[in-house]
C-alpha atoms as a PDB file:
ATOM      1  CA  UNK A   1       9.292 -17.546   1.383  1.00  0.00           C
ATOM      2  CA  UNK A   2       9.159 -17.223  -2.239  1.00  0.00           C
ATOM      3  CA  UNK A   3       7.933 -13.721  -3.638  1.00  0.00           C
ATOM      4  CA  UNK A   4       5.527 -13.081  -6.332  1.00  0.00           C
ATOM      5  CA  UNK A   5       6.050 -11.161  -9.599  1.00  0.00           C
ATOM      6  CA  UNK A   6       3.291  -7.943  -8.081  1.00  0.00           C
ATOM      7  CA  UNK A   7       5.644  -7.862  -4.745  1.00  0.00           C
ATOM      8  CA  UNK A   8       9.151  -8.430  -7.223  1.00  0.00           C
ATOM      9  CA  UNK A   9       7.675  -5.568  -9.557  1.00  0.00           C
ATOM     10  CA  UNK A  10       6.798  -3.500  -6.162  1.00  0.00           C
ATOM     11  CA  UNK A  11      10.378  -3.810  -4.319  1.00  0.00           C
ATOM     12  CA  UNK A  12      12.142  -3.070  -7.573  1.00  0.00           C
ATOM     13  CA  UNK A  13      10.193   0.202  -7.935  1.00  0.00           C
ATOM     14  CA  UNK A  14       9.266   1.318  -4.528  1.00  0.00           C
ATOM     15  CA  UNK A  15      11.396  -0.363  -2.524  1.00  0.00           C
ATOM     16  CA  UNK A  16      10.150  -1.874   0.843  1.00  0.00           C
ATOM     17  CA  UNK A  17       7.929   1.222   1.582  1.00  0.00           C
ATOM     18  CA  UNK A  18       5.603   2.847  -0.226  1.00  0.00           C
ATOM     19  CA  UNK A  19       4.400   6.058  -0.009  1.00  0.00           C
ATOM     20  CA  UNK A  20       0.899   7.231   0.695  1.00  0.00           C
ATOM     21  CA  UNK A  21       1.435   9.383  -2.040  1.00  0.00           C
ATOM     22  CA  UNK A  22       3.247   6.174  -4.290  1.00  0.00           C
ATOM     23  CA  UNK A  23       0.473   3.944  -3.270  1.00  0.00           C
ATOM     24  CA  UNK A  24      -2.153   6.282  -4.496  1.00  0.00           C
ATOM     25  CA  UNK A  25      -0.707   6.152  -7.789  1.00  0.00           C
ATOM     26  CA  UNK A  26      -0.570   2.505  -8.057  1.00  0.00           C
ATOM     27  CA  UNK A  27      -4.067   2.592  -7.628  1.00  0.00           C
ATOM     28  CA  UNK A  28      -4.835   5.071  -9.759  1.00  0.00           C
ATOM     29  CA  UNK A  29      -6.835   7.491  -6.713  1.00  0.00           C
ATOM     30  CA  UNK A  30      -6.000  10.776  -5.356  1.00  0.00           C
ATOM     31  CA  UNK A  31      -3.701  10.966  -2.676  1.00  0.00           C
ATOM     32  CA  UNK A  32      -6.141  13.076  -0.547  1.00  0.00           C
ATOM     33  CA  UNK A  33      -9.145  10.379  -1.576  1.00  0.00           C
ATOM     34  CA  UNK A  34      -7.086   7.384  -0.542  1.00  0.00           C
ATOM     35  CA  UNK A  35      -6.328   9.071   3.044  1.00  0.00           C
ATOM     36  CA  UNK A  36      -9.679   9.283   3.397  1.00  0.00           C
ATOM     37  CA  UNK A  37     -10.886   6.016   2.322  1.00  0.00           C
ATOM     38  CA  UNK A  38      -8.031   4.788   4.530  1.00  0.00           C
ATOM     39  CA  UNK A  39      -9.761   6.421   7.462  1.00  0.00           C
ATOM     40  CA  UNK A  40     -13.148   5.185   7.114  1.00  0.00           C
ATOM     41  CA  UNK A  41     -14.088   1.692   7.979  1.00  0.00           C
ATOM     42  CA  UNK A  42     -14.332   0.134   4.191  1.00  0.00           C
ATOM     43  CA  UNK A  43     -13.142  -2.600   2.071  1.00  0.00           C
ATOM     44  CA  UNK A  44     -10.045  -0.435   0.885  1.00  0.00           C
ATOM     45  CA  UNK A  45      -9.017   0.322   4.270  1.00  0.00           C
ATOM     46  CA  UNK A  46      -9.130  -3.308   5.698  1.00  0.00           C
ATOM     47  CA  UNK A  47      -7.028  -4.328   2.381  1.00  0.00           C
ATOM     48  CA  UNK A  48      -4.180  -1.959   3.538  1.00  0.00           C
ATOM     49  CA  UNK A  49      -4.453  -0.642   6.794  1.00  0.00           C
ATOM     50  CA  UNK A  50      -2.409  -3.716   7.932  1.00  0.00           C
ATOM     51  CA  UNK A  51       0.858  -2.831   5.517  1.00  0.00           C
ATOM     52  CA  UNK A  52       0.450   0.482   7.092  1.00  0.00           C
ATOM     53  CA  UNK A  53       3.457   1.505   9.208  1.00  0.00           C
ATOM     54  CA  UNK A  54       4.450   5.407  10.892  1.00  0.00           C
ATOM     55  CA  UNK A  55       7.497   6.595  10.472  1.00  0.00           C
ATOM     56  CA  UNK A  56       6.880   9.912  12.689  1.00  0.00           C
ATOM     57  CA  UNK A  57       4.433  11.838  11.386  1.00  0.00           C
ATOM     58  CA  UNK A  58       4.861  10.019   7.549  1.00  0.00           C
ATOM     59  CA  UNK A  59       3.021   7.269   7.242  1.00  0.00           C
ATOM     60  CA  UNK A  60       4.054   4.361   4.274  1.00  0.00           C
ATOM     61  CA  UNK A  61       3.103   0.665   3.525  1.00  0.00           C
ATOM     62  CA  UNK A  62       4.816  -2.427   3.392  1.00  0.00           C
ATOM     63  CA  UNK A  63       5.357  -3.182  -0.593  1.00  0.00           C
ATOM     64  CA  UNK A  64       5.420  -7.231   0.430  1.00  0.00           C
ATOM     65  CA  UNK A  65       2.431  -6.694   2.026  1.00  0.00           C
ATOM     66  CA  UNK A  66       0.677  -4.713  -0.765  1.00  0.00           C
ATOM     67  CA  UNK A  67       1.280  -7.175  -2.893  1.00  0.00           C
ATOM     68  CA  UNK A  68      -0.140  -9.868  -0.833  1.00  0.00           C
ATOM     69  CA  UNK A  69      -3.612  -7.263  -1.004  1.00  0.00           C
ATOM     70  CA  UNK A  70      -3.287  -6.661  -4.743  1.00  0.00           C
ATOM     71  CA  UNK A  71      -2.990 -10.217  -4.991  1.00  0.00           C
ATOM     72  CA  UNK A  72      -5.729 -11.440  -3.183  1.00  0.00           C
ATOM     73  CA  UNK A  73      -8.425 -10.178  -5.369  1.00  0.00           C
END
């Protein structure tokens, strides 16, 4: 499985989990505004809702998947 340069760039910044808050950033939004657009049933939240993964009560997102969402537009 080869990786692209989005998911290289992601790893080497992030590491294999991003951050809600991280994640936000990348995409330029509000933390708050992505948690809720994450929470309705929308475009953005059927793009990442599948790299999502809960670590307790933190939630983060797979960077390899991510990329493979940033990369499919």
């Amino acid at each position: 499985m080869s990786t692209t340069a989005t998911e290289h760039y992601l790893l080497e910044k992030f590491g294999p989990l991003l951050s809600l808050v991280q994640l936000a950033g990348l995409l330029d939004r509000s933390a708050d505004g992505l948690r809720l657009s994450l929470s309705q049933d929308g475009e953005l939240s059927k793009k990442f809702n599948p790299a999502r993964k809960k670590i307790g009560r933190r939630v983060y997102f797979r960077s390899s998947l991510v990329a493979q969402a940033l990369d499919a537009d």
